[in-house]
Protein backbone atom coordinates (compact mmCIF):
# COMPACT_ATOMS: atom_id res chain seq x y z
CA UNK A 1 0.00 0.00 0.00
CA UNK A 2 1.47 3.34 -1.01
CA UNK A 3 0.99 6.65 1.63
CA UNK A 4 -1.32 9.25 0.27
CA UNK A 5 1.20 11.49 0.45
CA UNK A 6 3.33 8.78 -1.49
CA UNK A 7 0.38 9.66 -4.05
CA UNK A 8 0.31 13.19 -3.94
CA UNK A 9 3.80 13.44 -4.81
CA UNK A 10 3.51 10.75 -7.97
CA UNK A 11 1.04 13.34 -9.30
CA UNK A 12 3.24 16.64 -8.40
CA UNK A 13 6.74 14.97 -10.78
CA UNK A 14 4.39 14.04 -13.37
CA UNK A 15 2.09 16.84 -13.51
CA UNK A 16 4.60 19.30 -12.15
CA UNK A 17 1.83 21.03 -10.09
CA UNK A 18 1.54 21.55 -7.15
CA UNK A 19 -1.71 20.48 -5.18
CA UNK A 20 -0.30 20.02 -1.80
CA UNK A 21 0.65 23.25 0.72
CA UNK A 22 5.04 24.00 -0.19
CA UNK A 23 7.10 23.47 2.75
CA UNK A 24 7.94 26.70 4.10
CA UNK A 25 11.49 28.50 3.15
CA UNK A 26 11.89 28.93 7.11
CA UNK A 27 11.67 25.11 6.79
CA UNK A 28 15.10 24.69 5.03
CA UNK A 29 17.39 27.05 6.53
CA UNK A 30 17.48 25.86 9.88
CA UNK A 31 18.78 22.67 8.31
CA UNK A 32 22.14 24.35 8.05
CA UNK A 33 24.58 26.83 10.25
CA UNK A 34 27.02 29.43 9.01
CA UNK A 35 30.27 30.47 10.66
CA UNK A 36 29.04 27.65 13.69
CA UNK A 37 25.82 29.75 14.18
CA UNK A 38 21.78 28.32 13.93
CA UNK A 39 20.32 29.75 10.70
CA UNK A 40 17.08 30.85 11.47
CA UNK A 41 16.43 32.76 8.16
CA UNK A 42 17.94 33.86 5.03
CA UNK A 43 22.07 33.95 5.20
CA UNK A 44 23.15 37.06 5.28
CA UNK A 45 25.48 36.50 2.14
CA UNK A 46 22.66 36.12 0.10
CA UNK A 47 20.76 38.96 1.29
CA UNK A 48 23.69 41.30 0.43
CA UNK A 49 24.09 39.59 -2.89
CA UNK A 50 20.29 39.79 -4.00
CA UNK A 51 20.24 43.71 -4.32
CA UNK A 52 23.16 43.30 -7.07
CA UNK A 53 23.06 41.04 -10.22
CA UNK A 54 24.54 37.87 -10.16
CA UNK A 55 25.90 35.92 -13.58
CA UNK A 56 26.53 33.18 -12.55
CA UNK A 57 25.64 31.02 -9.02
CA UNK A 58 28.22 27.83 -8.29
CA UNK A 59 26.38 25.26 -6.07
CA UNK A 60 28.93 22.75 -4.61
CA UNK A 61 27.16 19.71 -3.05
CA UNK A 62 30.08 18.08 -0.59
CA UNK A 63 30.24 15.73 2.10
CA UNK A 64 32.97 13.83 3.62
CA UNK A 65 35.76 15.18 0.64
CA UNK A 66 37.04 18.14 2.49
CA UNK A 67 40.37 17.69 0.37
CA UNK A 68 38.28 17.43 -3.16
CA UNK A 69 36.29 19.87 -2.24
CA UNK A 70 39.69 21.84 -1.81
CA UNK A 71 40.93 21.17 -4.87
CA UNK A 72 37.61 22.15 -6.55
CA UNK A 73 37.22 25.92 -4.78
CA UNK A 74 41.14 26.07 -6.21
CA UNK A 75 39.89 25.33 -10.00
CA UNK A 76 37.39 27.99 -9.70
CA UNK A 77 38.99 31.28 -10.24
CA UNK A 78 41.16 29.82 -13.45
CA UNK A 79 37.70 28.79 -14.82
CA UNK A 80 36.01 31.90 -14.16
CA UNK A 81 38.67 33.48 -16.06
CA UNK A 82 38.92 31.27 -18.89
CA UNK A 83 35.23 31.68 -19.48
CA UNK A 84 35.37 35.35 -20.19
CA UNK A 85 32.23 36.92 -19.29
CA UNK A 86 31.42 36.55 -15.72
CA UNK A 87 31.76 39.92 -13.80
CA UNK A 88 29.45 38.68 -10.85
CA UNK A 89 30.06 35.19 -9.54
CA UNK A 90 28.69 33.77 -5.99
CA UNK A 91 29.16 30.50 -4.66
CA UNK A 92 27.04 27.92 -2.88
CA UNK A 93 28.60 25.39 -0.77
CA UNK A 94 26.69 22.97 0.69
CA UNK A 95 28.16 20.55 3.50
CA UNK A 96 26.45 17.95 4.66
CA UNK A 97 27.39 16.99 7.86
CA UNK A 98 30.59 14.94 7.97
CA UNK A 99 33.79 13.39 10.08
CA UNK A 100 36.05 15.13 7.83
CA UNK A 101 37.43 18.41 8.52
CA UNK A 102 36.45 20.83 5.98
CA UNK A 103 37.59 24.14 8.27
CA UNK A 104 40.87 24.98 5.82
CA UNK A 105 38.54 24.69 3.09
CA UNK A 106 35.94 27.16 4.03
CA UNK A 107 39.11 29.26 5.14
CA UNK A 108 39.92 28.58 1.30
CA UNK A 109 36.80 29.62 -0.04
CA UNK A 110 36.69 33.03 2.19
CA UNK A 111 39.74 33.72 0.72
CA UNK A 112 38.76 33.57 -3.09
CA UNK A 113 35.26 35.01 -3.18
CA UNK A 114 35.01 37.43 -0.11
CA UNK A 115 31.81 38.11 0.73
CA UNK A 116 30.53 36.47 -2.74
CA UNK A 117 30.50 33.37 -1.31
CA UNK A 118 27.48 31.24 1.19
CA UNK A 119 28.67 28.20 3.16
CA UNK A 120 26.18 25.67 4.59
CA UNK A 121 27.23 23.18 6.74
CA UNK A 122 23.92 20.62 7.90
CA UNK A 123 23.42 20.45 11.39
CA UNK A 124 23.16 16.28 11.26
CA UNK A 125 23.40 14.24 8.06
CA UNK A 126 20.69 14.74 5.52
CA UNK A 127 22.20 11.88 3.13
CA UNK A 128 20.42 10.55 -0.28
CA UNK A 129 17.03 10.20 2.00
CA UNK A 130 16.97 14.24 2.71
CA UNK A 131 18.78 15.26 -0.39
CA UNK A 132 16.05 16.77 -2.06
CA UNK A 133 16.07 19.44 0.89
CA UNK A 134 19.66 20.20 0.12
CA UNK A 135 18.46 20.60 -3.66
CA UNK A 136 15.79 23.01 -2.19
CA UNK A 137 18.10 24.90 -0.01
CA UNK A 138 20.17 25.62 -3.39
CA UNK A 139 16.67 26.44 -5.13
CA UNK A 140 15.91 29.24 -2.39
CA UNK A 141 19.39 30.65 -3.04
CA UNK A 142 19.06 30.91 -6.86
CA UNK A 143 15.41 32.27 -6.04
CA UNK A 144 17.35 34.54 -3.86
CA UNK A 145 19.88 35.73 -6.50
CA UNK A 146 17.99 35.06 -9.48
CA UNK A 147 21.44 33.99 -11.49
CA UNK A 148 21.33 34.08 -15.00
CA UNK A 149 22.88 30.90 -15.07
CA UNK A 150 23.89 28.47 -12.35
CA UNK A 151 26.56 25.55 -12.54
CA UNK A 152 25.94 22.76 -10.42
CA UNK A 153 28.82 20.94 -9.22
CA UNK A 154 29.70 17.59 -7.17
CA UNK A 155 32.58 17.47 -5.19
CA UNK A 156 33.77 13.86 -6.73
CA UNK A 157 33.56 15.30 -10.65
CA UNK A 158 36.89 16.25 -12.15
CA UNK A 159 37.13 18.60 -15.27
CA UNK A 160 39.61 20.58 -17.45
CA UNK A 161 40.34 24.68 -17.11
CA UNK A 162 38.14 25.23 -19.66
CA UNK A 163 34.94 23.27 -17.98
CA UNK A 164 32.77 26.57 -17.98
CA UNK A 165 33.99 28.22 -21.18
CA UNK A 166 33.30 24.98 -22.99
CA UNK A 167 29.91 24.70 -21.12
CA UNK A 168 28.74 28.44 -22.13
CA UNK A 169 29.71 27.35 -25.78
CA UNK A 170 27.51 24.61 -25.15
CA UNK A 171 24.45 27.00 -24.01
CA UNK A 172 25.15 29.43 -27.24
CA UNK A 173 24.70 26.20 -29.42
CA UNK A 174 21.54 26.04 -28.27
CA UNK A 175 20.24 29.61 -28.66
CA UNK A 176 18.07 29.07 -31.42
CA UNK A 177 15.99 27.05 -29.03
CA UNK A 178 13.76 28.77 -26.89
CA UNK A 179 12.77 25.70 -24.68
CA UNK A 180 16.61 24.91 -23.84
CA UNK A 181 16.72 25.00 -19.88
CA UNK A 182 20.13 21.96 -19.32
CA UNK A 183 23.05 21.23 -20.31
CA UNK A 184 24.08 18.02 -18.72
CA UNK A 185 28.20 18.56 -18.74
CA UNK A 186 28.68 14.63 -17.95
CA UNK A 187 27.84 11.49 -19.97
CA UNK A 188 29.26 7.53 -20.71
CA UNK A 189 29.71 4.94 -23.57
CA UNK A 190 26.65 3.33 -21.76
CA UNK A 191 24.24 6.27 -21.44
CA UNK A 192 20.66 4.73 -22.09
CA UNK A 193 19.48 5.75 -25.69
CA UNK A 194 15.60 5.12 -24.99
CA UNK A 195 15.90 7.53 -22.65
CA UNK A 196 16.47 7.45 -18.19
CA UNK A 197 13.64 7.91 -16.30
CA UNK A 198 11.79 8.91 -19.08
CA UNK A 199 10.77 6.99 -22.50
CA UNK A 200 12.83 9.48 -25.58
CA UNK A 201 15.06 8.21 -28.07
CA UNK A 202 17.99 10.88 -28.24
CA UNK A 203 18.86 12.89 -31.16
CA UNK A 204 22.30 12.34 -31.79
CA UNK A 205 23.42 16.17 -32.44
CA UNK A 206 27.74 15.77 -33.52
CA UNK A 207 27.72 19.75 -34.92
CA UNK A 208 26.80 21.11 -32.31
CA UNK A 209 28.74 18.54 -29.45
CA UNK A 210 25.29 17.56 -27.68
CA UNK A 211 22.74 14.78 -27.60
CA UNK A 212 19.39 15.75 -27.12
CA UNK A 213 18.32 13.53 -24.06
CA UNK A 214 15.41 14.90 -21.79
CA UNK A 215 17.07 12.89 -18.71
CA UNK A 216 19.59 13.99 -16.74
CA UNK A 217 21.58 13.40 -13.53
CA UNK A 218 23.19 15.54 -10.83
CA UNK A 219 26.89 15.12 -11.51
CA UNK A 220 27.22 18.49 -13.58
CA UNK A 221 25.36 20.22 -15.28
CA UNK A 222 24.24 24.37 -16.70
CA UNK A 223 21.08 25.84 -16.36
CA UNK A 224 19.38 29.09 -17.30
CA UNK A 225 16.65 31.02 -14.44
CA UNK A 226 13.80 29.62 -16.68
CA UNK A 227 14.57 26.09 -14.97
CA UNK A 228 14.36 27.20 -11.89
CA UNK A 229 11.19 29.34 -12.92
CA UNK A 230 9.62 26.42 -14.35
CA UNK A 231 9.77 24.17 -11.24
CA UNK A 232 8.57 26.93 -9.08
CA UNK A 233 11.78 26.92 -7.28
CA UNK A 234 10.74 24.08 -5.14
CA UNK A 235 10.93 20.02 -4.73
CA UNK A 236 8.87 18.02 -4.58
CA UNK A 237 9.21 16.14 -1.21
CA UNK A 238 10.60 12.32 -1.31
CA UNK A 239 8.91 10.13 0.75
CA UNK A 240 11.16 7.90 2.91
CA UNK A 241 9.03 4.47 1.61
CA UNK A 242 10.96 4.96 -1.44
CA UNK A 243 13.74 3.38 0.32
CA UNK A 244 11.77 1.23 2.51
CA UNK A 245 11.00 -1.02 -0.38
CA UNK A 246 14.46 -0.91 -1.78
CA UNK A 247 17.17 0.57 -0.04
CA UNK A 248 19.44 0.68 -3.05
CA UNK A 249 17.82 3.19 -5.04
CA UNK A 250 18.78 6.75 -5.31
CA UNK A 251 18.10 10.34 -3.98
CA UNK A 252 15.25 10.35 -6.22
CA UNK A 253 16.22 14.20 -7.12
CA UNK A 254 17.67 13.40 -10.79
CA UNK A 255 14.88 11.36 -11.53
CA UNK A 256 11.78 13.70 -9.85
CA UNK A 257 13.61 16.84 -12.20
CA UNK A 258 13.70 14.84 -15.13
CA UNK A 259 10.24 13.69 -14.99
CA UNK A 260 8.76 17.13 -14.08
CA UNK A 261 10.67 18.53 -17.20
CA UNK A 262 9.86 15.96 -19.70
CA UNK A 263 7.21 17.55 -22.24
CA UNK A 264 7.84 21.05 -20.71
CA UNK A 265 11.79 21.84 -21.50
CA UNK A 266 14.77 20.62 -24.07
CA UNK A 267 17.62 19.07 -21.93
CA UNK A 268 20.51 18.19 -23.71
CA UNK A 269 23.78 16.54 -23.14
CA UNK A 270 27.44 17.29 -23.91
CA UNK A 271 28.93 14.77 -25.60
CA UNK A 272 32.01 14.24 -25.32
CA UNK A 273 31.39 14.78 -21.85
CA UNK A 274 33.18 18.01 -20.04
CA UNK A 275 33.55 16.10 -16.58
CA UNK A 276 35.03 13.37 -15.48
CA UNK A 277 33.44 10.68 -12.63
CA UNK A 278 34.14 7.18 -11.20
CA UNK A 279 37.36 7.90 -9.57
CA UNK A 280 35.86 8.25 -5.98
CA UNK A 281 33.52 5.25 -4.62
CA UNK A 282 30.26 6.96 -3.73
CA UNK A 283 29.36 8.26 -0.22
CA UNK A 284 25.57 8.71 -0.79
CA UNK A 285 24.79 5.02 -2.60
CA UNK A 286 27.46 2.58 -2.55
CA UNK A 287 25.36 -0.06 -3.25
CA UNK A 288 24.66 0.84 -6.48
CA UNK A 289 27.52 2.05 -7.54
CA UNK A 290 28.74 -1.41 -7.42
CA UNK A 291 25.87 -2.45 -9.81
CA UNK A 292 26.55 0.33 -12.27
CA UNK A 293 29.75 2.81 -11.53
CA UNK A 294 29.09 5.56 -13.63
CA UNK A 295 32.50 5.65 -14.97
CA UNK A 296 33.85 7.57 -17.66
CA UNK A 297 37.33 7.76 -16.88
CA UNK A 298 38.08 6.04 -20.29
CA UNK A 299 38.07 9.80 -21.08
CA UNK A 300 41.32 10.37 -19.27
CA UNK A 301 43.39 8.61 -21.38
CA UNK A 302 41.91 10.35 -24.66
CA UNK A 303 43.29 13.43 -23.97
CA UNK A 304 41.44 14.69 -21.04
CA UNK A 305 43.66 16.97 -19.03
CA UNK A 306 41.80 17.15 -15.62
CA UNK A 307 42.89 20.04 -12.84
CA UNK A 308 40.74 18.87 -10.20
């Protein structure tokens, strides 16, 4: 037997309407602390940042990787750079709570973007089972600084110097399409062509470096403020029977996304891929990463020259 609210939320991802009351923003932030303090509303990084524009927003998921995530907050200025047309740049680091100690990094991160940047660290750990409240925490903050674009990032991805120049090509392929909202930035040999999640054959696109997919997944990947727009800057809540009935699945984030876009927005996929994953055995789902890695670090050896 299947919750009514189990119900409720099938109809929300398909339908992507909402029937049921949203959780509260005043829900979310108290999930998190800044600088060892209780959020009990809005950081104040954000509030700053939201009276100015913003070009670009960097959302970092990490947990448990304080030296990756290192290494990634040291790529980011040199791809900033390299991408050319970024003038206003804030970052989003969200830490879910972990054993390792991640204080030289946010040290790290103060030092590169100043008062451009909001770090997050959970209170207790909100895992694959509460991960669609960190994706709505990052939601809040693009609603926040309505970004023209926003990157999304995983602390286990690795990627060249020229990740967000080649991703922003990527995005300009795609101008003369007026229902483009993704660009997934990872992809494998063994991608499904019927389609994840969804039931769409992909059109193979070699000119312009892209498949046209309508799935995606939360490794990587470029979006416009339409997305967010379009998915009323919330989640839908996962119920925790999902993983009651088999504990193996995932978050249930990529898949709820994909489904609520299908039919409503164009999400394509780079291909070659611009990041790299598979190097790092997953903290969130082990268990099926053993079934299927997600490994595409046959790239590496083709002339991918990672920095992170």
């Amino acid at each position: 037997m299947f919750h009514p609210a189990e119900l409720v939320q099938w109809y929300e991802t398909r339908s992507n309407l909402r029937i049921s009351r949203p959780p509260a923003p005043s829900a979310f932030w108290p999930l998190f602390m800044t600088r060892g303090a209780p959020l009990t509303g809005v950081p104040e990084s954000l509030e700053s940042a939201a009276s100015g524009p913003t070009d670009l927003l960097i959302v970092l998921t990490t947990y448990d990787r304080a030296r990756l995530c290192e290494r990634k907050l040291e790529s980011l200025p040199e791809l900033i750079r390299r991408a050319g047309r970024l003038e206003h740049v804030h970052l989003l680091v969200l830490c879910d709570a972990s054993s390792d100690d991640y204080g030289p990094a946010r040290m790290l991160a103060q030092r590169l973007f100043g008062s451009a940047v909001t770090w997050l660290d959970a209170h207790t750990h909100l895992g694959k089972a509460n991960y669609w409240k960190t994706y709505q925490t990052a939601f809040l903050a693009a609603k926040r600084l309505q970004p023209i674009h926003t990157l999304f990032l995983q602390d286990d991805v690795q990627y060249e110097a020229d990740l967000l120049r080649d991703a922003y090509a990527l995005w300009d392929n795609t101008e003369s399409d007026p229902n483009r909202r993704l660009i997934y930035l990872f992809s494998t040999d063994d991608d499904e062509a019927q389609g994840r999640w969804i039931r769409f054959v992909r059109d193979e696109l070699p000119a312009l470096g892209l498949r046209l997919t309508q799935w995606f997944d939360l490794q990587s990947y470029l979006v416009d403020r339409a997305f967010f727009e379009q998915l009323d800057y919330r989640m839908v809540p996962v119920h925790p029977n999902r993983w009651r009935r088999k504990a193996q699945l995932s978050s249930g984030v990529g898949a709820q996304l994909t489904r609520r876009l299908f039919g409503r927005a164009n999400l394509y996929q780079a291909w070659p891929a611009l990041v790299v994953h598979g190097a790092h055995q997953s903290k969130m789902n082990p268990g099926a990463r053993a079934v299927r890695s997600l490994d595409n670090l046959a790239l590496l050896h083709t002339g991918f020259d990672a920095i992170c």
